[in-house]
C-alpha atoms as a PDB file:
ATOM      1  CA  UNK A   1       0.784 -24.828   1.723  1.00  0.00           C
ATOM      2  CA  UNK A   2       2.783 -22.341  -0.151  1.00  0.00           C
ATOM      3  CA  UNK A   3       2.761 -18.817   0.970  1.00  0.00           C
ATOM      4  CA  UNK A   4       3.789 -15.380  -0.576  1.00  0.00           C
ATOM      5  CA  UNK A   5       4.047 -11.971   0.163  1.00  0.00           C
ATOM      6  CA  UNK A   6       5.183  -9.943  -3.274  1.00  0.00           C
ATOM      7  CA  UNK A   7       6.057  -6.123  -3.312  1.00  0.00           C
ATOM      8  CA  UNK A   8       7.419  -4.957  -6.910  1.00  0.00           C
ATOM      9  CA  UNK A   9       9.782  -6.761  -7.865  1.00  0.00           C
ATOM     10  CA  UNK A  10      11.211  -8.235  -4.381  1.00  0.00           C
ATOM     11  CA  UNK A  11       9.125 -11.218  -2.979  1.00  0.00           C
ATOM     12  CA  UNK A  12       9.239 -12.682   0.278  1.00  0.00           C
ATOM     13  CA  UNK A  13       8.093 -16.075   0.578  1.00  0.00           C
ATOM     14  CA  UNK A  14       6.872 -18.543   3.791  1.00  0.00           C
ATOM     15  CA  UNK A  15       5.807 -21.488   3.828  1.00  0.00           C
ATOM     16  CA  UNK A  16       3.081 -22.372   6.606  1.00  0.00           C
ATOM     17  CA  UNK A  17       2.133 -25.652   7.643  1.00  0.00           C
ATOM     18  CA  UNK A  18      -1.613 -26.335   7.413  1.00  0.00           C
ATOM     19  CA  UNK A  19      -3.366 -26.925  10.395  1.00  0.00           C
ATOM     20  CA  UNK A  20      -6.764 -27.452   9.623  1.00  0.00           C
ATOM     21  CA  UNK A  21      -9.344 -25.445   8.430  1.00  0.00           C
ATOM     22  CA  UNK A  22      -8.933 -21.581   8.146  1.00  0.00           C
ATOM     23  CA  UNK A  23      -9.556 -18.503   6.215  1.00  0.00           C
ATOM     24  CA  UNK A  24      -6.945 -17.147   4.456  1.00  0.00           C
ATOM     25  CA  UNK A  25      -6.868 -13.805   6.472  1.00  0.00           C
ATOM     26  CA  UNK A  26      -6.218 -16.190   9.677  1.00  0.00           C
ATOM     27  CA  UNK A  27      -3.109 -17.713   7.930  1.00  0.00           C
ATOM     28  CA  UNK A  28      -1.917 -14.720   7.236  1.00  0.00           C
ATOM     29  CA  UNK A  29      -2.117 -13.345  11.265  1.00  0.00           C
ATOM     30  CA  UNK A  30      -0.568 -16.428  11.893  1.00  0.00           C
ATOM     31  CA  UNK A  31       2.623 -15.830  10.127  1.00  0.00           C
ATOM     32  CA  UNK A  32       2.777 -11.880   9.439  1.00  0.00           C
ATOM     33  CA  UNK A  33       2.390  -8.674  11.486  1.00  0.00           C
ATOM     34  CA  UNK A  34      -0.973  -7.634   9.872  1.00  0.00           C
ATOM     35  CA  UNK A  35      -3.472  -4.267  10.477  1.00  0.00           C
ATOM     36  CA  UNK A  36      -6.529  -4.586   8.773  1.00  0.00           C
ATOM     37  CA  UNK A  37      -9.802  -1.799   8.265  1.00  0.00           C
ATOM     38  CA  UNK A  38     -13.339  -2.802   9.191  1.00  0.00           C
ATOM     39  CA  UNK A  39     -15.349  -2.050   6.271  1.00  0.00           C
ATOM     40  CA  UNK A  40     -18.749  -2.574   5.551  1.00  0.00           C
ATOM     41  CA  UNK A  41     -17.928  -5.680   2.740  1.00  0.00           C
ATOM     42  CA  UNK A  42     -15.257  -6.967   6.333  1.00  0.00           C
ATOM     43  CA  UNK A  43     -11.891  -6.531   6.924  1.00  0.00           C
ATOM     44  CA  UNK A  44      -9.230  -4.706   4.566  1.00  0.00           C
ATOM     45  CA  UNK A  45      -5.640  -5.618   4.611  1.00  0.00           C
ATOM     46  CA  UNK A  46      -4.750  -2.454   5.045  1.00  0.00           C
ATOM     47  CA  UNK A  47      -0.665  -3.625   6.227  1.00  0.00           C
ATOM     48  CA  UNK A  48       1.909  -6.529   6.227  1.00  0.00           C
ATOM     49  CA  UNK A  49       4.443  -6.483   8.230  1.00  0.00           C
ATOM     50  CA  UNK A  50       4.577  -2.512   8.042  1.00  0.00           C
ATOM     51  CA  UNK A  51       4.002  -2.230   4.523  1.00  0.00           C
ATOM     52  CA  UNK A  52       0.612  -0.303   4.416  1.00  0.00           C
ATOM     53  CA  UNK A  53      -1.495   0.466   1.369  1.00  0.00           C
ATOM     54  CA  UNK A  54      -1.755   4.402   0.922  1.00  0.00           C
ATOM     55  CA  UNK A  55      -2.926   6.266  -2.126  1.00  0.00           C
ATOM     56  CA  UNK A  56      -0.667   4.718  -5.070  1.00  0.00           C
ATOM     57  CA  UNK A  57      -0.352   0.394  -3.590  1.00  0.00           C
ATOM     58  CA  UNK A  58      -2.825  -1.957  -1.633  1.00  0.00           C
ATOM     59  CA  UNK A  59      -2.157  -5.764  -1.092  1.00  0.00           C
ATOM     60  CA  UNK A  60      -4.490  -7.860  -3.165  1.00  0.00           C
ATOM     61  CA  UNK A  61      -4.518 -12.020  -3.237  1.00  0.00           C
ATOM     62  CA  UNK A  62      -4.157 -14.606  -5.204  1.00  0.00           C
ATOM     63  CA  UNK A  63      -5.087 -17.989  -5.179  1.00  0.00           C
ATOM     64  CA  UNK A  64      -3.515 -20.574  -7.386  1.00  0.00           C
ATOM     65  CA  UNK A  65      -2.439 -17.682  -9.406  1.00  0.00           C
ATOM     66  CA  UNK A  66      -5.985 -16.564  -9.825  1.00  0.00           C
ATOM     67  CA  UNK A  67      -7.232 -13.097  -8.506  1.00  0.00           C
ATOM     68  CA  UNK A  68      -9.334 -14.073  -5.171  1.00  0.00           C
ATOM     69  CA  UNK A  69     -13.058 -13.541  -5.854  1.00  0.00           C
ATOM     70  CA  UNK A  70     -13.869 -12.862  -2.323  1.00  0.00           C
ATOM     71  CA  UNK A  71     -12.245 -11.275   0.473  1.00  0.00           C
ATOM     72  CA  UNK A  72      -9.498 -13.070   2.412  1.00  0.00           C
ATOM     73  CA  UNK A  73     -11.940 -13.534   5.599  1.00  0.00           C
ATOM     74  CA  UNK A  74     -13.882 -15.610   3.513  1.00  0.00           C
ATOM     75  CA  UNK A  75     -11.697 -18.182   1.637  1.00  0.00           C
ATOM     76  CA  UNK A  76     -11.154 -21.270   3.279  1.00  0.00           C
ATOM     77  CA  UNK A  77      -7.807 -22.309   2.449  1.00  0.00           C
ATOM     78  CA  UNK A  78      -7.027 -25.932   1.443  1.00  0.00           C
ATOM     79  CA  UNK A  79      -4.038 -27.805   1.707  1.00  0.00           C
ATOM     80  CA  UNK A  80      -3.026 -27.590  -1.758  1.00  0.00           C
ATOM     81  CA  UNK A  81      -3.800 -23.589  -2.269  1.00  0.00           C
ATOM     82  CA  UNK A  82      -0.921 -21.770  -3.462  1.00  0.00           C
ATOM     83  CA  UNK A  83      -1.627 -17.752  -1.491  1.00  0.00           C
ATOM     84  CA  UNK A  84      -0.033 -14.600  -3.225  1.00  0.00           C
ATOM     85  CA  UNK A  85      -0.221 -11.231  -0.915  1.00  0.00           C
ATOM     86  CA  UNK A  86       0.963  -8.645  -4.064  1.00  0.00           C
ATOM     87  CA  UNK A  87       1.686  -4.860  -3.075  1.00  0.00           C
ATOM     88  CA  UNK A  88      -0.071  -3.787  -6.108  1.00  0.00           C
ATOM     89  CA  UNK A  89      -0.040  -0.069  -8.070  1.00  0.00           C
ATOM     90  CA  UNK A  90      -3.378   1.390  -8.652  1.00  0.00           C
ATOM     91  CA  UNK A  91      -1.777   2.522 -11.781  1.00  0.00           C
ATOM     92  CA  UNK A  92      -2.757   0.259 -14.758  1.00  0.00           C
ATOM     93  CA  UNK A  93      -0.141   1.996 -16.417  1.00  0.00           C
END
């Protein structure tokens, strides 16, 4: 399973070897430092590995290079899935 944290133009990539059946917020406590928000729609990656979302970034996911339709609590990864975190602007501009 291919695994990848992204912030601007520097990426930081781990692989992770699958274990079985698990969420993709799971994998990613497994291999990162993460601090996430309780929210009423479930947790918000609010920080990996001290890189915290404020008013201008959050982290967002991908999977197979496809924006995540759910939240990461709720995707069960497969063995083949391809996971982007990207430190994303809020600026479309």
């Amino acid at each position: 399973m291919g695994f990848y944290l992204s912030q601007e133009r520097n990426k930081v990539s781990t692989e992770i070897e699958y274990n079985g059946p698990g969420n993709v917020l799971e994998l990613l406590n497994e291999s990162h430092k993460v601090v996430t928000e309780d929210t009423k729609w479930g947790p918000y990656v609010k920080c990996i590995d001290d890189l915290c979302a404020n008013t201008t970034h959050f982290w967002l996911y991908y999977v197979n290079g496809k924006l995540a339709p759910v939240g990461a609590h709720l995707y069960n990864a497969t063995e083949n899935d391809t996971i982007l975190w990207r430190f994303t602007s809020n600026n479309p501009f």
